[in-house]
Protein backbone atom coordinates (compact mmCIF):
# COMPACT_ATOMS: atom_id res chain seq x y z
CA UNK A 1 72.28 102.03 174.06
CA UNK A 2 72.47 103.42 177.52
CA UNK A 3 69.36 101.30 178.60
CA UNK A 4 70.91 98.00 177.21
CA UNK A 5 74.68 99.13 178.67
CA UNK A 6 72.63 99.69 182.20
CA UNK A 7 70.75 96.18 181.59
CA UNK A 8 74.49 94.20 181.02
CA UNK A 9 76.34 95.86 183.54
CA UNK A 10 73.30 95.04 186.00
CA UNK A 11 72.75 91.71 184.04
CA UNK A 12 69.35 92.08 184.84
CA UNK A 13 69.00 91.94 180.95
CA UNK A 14 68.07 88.70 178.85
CA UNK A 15 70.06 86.73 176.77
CA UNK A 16 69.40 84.22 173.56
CA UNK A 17 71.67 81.71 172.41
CA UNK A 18 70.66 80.41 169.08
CA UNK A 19 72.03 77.03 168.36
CA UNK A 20 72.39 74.19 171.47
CA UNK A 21 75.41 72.25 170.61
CA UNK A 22 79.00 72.52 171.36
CA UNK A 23 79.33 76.11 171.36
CA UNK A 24 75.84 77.33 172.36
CA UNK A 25 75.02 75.21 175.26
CA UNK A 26 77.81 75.85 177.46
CA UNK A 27 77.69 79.83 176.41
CA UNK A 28 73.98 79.44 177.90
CA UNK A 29 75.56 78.10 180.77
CA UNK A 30 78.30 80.06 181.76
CA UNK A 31 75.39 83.41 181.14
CA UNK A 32 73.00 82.02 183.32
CA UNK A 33 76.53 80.99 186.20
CA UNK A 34 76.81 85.07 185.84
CA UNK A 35 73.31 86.18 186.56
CA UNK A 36 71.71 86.68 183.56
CA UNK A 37 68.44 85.30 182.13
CA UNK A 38 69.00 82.76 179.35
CA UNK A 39 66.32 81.40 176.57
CA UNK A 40 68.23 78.85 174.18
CA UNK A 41 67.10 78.72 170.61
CA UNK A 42 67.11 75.41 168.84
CA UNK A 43 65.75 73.90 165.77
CA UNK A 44 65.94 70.14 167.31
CA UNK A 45 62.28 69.66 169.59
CA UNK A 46 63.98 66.47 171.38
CA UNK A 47 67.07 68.65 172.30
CA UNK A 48 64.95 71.51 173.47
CA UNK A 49 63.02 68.71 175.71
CA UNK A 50 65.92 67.30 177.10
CA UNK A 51 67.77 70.53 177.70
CA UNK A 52 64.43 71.71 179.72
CA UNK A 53 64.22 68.38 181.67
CA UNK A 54 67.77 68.47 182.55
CA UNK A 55 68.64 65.25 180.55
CA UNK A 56 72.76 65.14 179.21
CA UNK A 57 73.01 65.96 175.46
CA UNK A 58 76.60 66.66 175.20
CA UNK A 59 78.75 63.98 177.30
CA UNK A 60 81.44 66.11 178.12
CA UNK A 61 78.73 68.89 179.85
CA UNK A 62 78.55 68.82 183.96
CA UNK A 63 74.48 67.34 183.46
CA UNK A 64 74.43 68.53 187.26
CA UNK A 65 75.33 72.34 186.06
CA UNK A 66 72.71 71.85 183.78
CA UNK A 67 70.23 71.17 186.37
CA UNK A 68 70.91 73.63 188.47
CA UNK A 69 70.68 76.47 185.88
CA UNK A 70 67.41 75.24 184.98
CA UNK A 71 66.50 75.22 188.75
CA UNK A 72 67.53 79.43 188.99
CA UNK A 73 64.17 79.54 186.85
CA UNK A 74 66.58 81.64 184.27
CA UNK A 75 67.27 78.74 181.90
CA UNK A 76 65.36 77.45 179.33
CA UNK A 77 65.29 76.48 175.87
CA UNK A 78 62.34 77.09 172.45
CA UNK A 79 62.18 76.37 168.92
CA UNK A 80 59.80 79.26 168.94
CA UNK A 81 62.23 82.02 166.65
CA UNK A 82 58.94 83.87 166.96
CA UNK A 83 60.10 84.76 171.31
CA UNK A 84 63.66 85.91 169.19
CA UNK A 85 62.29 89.80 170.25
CA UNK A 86 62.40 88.87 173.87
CA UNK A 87 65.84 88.74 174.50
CA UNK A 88 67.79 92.06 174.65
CA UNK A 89 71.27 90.30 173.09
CA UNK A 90 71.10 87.71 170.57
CA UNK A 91 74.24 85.95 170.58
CA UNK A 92 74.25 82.88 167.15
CA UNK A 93 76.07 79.85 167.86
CA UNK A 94 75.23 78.00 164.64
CA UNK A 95 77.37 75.68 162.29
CA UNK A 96 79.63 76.93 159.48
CA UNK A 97 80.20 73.87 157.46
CA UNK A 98 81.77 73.85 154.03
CA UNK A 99 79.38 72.25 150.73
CA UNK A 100 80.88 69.33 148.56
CA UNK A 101 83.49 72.05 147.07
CA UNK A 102 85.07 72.96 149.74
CA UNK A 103 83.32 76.03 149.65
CA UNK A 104 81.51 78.14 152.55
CA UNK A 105 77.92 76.81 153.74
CA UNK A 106 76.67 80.11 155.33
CA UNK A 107 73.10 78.44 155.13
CA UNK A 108 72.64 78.53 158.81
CA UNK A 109 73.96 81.72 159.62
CA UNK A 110 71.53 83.23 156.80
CA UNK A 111 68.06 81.25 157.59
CA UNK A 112 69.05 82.42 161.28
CA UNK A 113 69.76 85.51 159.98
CA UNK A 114 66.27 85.87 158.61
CA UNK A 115 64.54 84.09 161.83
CA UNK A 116 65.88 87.01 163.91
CA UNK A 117 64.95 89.85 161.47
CA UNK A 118 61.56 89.00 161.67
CA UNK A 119 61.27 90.36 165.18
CA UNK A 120 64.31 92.32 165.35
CA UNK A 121 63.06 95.51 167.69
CA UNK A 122 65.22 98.49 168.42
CA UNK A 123 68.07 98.57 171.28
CA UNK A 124 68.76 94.79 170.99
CA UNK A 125 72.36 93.49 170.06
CA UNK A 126 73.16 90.82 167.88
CA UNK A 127 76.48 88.88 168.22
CA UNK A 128 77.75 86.44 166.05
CA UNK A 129 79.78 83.35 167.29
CA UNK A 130 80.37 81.15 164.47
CA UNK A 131 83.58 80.82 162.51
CA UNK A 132 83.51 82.26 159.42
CA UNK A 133 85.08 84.14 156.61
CA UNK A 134 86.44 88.03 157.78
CA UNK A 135 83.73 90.09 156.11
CA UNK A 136 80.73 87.66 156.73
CA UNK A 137 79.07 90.05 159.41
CA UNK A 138 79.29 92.84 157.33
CA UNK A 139 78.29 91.56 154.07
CA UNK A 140 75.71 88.61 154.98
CA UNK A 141 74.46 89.31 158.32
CA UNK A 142 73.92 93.07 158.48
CA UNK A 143 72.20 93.54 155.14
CA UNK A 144 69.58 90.65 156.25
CA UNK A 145 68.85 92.29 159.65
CA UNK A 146 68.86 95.74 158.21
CA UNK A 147 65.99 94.62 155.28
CA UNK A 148 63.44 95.56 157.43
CA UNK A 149 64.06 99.22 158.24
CA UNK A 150 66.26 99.23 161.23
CA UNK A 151 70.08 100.56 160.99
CA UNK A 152 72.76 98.98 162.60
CA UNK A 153 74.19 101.48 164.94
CA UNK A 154 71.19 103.68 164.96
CA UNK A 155 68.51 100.98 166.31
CA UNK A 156 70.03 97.98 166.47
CA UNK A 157 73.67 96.63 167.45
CA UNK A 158 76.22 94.66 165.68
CA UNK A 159 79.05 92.63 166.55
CA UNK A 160 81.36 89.40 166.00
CA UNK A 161 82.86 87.37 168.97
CA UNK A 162 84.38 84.29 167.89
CA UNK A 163 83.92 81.15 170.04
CA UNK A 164 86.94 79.02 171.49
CA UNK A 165 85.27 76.28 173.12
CA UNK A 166 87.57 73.42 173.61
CA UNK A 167 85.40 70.41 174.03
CA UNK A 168 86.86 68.22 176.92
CA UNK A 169 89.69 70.80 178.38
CA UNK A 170 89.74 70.19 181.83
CA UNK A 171 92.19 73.27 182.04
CA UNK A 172 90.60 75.75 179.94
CA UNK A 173 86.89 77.17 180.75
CA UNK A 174 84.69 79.16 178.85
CA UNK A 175 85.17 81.65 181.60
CA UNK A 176 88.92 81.89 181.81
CA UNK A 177 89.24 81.92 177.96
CA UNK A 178 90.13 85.72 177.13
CA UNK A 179 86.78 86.42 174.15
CA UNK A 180 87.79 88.89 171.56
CA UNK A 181 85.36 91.13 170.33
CA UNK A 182 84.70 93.49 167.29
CA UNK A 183 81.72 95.79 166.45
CA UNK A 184 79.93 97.35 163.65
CA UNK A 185 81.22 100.82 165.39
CA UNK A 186 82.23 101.59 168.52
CA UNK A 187 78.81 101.25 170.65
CA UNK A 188 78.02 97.73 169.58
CA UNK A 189 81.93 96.92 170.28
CA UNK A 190 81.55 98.83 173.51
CA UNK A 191 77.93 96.74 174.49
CA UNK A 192 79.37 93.50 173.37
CA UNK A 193 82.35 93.79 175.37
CA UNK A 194 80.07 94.99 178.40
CA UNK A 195 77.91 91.46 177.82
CA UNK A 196 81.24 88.72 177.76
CA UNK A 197 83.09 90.82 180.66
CA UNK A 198 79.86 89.58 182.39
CA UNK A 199 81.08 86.36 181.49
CA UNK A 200 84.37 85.92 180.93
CA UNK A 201 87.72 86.96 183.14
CA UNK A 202 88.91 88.97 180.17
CA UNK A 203 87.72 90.86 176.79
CA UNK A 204 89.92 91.93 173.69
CA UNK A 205 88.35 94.47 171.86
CA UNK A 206 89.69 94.58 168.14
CA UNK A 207 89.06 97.58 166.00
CA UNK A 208 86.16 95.72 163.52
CA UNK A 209 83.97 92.75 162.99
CA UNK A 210 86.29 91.27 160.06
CA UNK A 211 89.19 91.89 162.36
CA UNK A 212 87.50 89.40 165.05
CA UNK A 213 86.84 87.27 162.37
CA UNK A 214 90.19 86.92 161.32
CA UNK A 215 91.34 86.08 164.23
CA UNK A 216 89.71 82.69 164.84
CA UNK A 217 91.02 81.69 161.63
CA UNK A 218 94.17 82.67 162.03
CA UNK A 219 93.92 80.84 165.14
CA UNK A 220 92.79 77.80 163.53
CA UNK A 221 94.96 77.93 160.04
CA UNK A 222 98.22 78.11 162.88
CA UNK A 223 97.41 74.62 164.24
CA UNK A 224 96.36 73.82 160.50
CA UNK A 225 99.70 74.09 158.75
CA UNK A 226 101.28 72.82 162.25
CA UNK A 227 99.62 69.47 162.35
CA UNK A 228 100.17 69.31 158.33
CA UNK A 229 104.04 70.01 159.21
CA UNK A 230 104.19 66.96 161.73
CA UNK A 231 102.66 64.84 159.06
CA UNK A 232 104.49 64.98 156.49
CA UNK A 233 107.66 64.73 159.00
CA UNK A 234 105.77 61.38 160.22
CA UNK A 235 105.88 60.03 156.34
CA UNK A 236 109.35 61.54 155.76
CA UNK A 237 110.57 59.31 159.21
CA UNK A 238 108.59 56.60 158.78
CA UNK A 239 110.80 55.94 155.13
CA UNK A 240 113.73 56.57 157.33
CA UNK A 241 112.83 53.61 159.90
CA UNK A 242 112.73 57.36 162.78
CA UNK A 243 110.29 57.15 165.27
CA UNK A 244 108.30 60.77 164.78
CA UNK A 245 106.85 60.67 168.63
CA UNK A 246 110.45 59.84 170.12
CA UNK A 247 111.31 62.91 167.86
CA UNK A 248 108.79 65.30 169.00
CA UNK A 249 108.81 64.45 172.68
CA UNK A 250 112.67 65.22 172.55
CA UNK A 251 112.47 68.23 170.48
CA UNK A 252 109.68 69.48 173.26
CA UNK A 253 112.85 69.86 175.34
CA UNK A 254 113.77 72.92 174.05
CA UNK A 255 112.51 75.94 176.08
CA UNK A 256 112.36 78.59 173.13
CA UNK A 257 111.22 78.54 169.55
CA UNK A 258 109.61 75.12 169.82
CA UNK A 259 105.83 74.21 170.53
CA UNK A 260 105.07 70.46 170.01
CA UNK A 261 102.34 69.54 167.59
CA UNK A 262 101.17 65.76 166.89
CA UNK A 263 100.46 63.80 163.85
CA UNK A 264 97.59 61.99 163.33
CA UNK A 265 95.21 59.55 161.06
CA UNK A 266 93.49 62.74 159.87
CA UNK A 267 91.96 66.21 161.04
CA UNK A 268 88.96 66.17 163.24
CA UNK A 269 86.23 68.33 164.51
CA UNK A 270 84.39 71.92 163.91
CA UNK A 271 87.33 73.96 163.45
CA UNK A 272 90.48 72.81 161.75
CA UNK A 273 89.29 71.06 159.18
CA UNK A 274 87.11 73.29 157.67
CA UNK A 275 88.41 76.98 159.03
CA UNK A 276 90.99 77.13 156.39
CA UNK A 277 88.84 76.60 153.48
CA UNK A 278 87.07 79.96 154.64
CA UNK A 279 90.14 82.46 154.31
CA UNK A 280 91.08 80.73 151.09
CA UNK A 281 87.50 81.38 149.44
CA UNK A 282 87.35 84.90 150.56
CA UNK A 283 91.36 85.31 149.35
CA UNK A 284 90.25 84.39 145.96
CA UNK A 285 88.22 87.18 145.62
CA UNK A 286 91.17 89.88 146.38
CA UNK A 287 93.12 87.86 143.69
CA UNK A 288 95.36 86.11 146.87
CA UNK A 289 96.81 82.88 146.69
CA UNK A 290 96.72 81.34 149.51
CA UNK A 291 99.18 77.89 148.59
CA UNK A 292 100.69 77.34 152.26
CA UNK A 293 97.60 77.06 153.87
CA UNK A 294 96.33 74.81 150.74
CA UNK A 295 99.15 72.81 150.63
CA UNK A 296 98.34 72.01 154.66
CA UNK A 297 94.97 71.24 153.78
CA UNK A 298 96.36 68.68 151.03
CA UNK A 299 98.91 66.99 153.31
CA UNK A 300 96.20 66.71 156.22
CA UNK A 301 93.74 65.29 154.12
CA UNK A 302 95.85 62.66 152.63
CA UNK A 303 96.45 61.04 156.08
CA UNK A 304 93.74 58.65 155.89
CA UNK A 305 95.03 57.54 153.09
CA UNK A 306 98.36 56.75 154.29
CA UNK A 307 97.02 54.98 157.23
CA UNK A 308 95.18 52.74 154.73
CA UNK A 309 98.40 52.29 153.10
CA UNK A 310 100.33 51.73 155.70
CA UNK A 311 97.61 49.14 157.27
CA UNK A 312 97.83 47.40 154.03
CA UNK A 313 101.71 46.89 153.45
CA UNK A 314 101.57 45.62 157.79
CA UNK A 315 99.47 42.68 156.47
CA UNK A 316 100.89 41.72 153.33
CA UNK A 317 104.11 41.33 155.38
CA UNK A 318 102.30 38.70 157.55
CA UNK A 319 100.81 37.26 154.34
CA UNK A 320 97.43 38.95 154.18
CA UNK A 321 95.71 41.49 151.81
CA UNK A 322 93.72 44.14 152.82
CA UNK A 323 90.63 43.13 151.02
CA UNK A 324 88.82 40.45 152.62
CA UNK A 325 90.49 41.48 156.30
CA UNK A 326 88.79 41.96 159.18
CA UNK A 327 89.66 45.27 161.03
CA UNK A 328 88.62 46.36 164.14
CA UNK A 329 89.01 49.97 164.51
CA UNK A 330 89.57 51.28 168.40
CA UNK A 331 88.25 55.14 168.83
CA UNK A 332 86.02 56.86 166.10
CA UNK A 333 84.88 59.92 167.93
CA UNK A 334 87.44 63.26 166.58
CA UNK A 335 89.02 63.69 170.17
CA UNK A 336 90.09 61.34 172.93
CA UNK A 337 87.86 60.77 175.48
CA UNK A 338 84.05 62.82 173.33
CA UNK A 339 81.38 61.78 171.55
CA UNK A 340 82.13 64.09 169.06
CA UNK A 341 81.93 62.86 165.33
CA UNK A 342 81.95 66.04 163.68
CA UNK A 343 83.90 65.84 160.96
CA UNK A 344 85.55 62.72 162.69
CA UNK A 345 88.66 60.98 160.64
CA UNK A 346 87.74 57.32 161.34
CA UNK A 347 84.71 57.69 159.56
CA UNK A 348 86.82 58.67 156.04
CA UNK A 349 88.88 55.71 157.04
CA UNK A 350 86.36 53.15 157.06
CA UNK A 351 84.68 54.51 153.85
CA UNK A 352 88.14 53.88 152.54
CA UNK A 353 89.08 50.61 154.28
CA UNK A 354 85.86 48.82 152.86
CA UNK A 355 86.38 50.18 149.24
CA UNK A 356 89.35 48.13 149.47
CA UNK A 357 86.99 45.11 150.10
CA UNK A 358 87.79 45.02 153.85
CA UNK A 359 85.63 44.09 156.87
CA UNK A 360 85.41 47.14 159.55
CA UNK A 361 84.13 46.94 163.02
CA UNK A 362 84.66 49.09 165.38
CA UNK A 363 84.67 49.83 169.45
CA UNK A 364 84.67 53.36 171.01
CA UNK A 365 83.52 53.52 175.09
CA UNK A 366 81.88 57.22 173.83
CA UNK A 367 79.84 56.48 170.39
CA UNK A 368 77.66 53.27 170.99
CA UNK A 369 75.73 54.21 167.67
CA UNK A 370 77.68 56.52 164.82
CA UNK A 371 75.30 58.98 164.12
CA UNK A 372 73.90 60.45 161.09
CA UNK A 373 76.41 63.23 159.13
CA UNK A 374 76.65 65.02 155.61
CA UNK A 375 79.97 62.95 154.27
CA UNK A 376 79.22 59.39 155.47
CA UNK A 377 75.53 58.85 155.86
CA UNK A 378 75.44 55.36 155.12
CA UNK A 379 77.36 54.72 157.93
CA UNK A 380 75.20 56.02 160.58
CA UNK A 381 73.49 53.79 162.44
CA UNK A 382 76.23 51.16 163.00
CA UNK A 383 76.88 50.37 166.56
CA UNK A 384 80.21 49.43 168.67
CA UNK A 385 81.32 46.05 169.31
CA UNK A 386 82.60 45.32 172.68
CA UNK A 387 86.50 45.27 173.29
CA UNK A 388 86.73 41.24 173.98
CA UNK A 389 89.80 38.91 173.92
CA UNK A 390 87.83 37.14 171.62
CA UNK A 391 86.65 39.78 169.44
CA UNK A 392 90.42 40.76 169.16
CA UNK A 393 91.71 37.18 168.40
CA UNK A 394 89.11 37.64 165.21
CA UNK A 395 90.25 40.39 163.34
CA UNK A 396 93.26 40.66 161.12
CA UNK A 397 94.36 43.80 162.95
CA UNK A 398 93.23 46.40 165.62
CA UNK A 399 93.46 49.91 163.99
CA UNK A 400 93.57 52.52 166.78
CA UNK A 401 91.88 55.86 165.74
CA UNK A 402 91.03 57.57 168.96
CA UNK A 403 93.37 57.06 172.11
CA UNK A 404 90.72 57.60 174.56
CA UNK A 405 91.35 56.78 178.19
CA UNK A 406 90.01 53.94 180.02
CA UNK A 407 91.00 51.41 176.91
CA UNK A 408 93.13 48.09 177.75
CA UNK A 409 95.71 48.93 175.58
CA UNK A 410 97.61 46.08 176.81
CA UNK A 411 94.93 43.49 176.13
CA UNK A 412 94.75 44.98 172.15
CA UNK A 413 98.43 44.06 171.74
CA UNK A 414 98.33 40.57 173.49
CA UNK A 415 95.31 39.48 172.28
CA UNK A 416 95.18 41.29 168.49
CA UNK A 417 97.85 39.51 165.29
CA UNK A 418 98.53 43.32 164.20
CA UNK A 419 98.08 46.63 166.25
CA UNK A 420 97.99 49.62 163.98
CA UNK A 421 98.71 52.73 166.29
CA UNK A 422 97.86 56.58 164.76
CA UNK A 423 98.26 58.15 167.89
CA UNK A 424 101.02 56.23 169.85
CA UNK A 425 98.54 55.42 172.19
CA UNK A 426 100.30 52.19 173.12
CA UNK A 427 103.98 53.48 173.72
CA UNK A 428 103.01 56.06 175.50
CA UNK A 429 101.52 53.17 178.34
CA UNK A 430 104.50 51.97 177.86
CA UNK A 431 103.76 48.70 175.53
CA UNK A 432 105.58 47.29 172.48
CA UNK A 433 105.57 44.01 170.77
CA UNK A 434 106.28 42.37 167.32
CA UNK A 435 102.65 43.09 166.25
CA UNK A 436 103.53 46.34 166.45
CA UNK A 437 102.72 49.22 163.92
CA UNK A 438 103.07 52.82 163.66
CA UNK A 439 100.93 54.40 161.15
């Protein structure tokens, strides 16, 4: 311990980062911004290549610090797991998906698990990043490192730090985002929270690994049952002819006891959407019920389906039906102005929208091609269709998904017969017409 604790504090010591997306990448980044020696671990040989020849893979990612931390000479990524006993901390950034049920995929976590085990030598620490059920580094990870002789706590180290990357905030770094941090006893607490104080302005130690783990999801279930709570209120207001935006922004007034949330055509992305499910699996097994946080996960995931709805009674009021239309949908990455498509609403709604026999198209300035993913692979593949008077004069109505910046909001509404608007994207550039709609 004292070695490694020396090693951190000095950061002469190495770091790996297993896993090169969202989470991973930048984490490599920021370590090697601090002084220490990175070597990023990925599965993917064309990401490894382009991470090592300083080519973008996330759009969001300054491709110029990325250059320049491969120029220090202590940057680079492998798909080698074998070079896993080179580092001295291990930190996992992999994904924590959920299967068909709606239960936990701890897949990754496990075959990475097992990668790392194989060379697992005494004194290094392993840190786990990914969002996951309070218990999971305990139960899953430890006995899988431990299988081959060495103890946690006696030879090796142990700890959870959840990640809160936020892709796209401008006003929150990785660096200025306080990480909280929980070991498998007080030494692997203690050397974790010597490695992110390297790293970050600010470290919360917790008392235990499940602790830290509970935290994300807490974390995540709060905006959860938030944004469910601002939906429903946008299907309750919509019956009522009330504008739910003009409500919010008004209610934002208040200076105590209020935080604005906003509704939307669906949940999006690596956290909310799936984070939930976790605690509610692991409840089950202490005989908890967890029906708030269920009942959010019901409401959120019946958006789509209101949008459809919605879309649907806007056209047969101008004499159309939904099957047969042609839609052009504006925005399909999760979050206004990524590429991001995990777990990305629009991609539900256009499985939906065509089931009703309707003709999607779609044009997002981030996602020229929608890529591969577990729910919607038959859609990958299709590519975006440029935002043209013309293009806009063809389709029965303009559905807008993602309110990304940069979009001629005022050209959808002149040029469009019906302007479906999740995200008030067009009243907040101050635009309004007959064509109209608020889903």
């Amino acid at each position: 311990m004292d070695d490694l604790a020396r090693a951190l504090t000095a950061r002469t010591a190495t770091l790996g980062v297993i896993g090169l997306g969202y989470v991973g990448l930048p984490l490599a980044l920021a370590a090697v911004r601090a002084g220490f020696s990175v070597i990023g671990f990925d599965i993917n040989p064309e990401r490894v290549a382009r991470i090592n020849a300083g080519e973008p893979v996330i759009s969001h990612l300054d491709t110029e610090g990325l250059r320049a931390a491969i120029a220090t000479g202590r940057l680079r990524a492998s798909t080698a797991m074998a070079e896993l006993s080179l580092p001295d901390a291990i930190l996992i950034c992999v994904p924590t998906p959920l299967t068909p049920q709606r239960e936990p995929d701890l897949s990754f976590i496990r075959v990475t698990a097992a990668d790392i085990a194989r060379t697992l030598r005494p004194g290094q620490l392993v840190v786990l990043e990914s969002t996951t059920w309070p218990g999971t580094t305990e139960e899953v990870l430890k006995p899988i490192l431990e299988a081959g002789g060495l103890k946690s706590g006696r030879d090796f180290f142990l700890a959870f730090s959840p990640e809160r990357e936020d892709p796209g905030n401008d006003r929150h770094s990785l660096s200025t985002v306080p990480k909280v941090v929980g070991g498998d006893g007080a030494q692997a607490r203690d050397l974790a929270e010597r490695l992110y104080g390297a790293i970050v302005t600010r470290t919360v130690p917790v008392s235990s690994t499940a602790v830290a783990e509970a935290v994300k999801l807490t974390e995540n279930i709060f905006r959860a049952v938030n944004i469910a709570l601002v939906n429903e209120l946008k299907v309750v207001y919509d019956a009522m002819g009330i504008d739910v935006w003009e409500v919010i922004e008004a209610a934002s007034t208040k200076p105590f006891g209020y935080m604005p949330f906003h509704p939307g055509p669906g949940l999006g992305g690596h956290c909310i959407p799936i984070d939930p499910f976790y605690l509610t699996w692991k409840a089950r097994e202490f005989d908890v019920a967890t029906r708030f946080i269920e009942l959010a996960g019901e409401v959120n995931r019946a958006m789509p389906h209101y949008v459809v709805e919605r879309l649907a009674q806007a056209l047969d009021r101008r004499g159309r039906t939904l099957s047969g239309a042609a839609i052009l949908m504006v925005g399909i990455a999760y979050k206004r102005n990524l590429d991001d498509m995990r777990e990305s609403p629009a991609l539900k709604l256009i499985a939906l929208l065509e089931a009703r026999g309707a003709q999607v198209r779609y044009h997002d300035p981030h996602v020229p091609d929608i890529p591969p993913s577990r729910a919607h692979g038959a859609l990958a593949g299709r590519s975006s269709v440029a935002l043209t008077p013309e293009a806009l004069r063809a389709c029965d109505a303009a559905l807008i998904v993602t309110d990304h910046d940069g979009i001629d909001y005022a050209a959808i509404l002149a040029h469009a017969p019906l302007v479906a608007d999740t995200r008030n994207a067009c009243a907040r550039a101050g635009l309004d017409g007959p064509n109209l709609v608020k889903c």
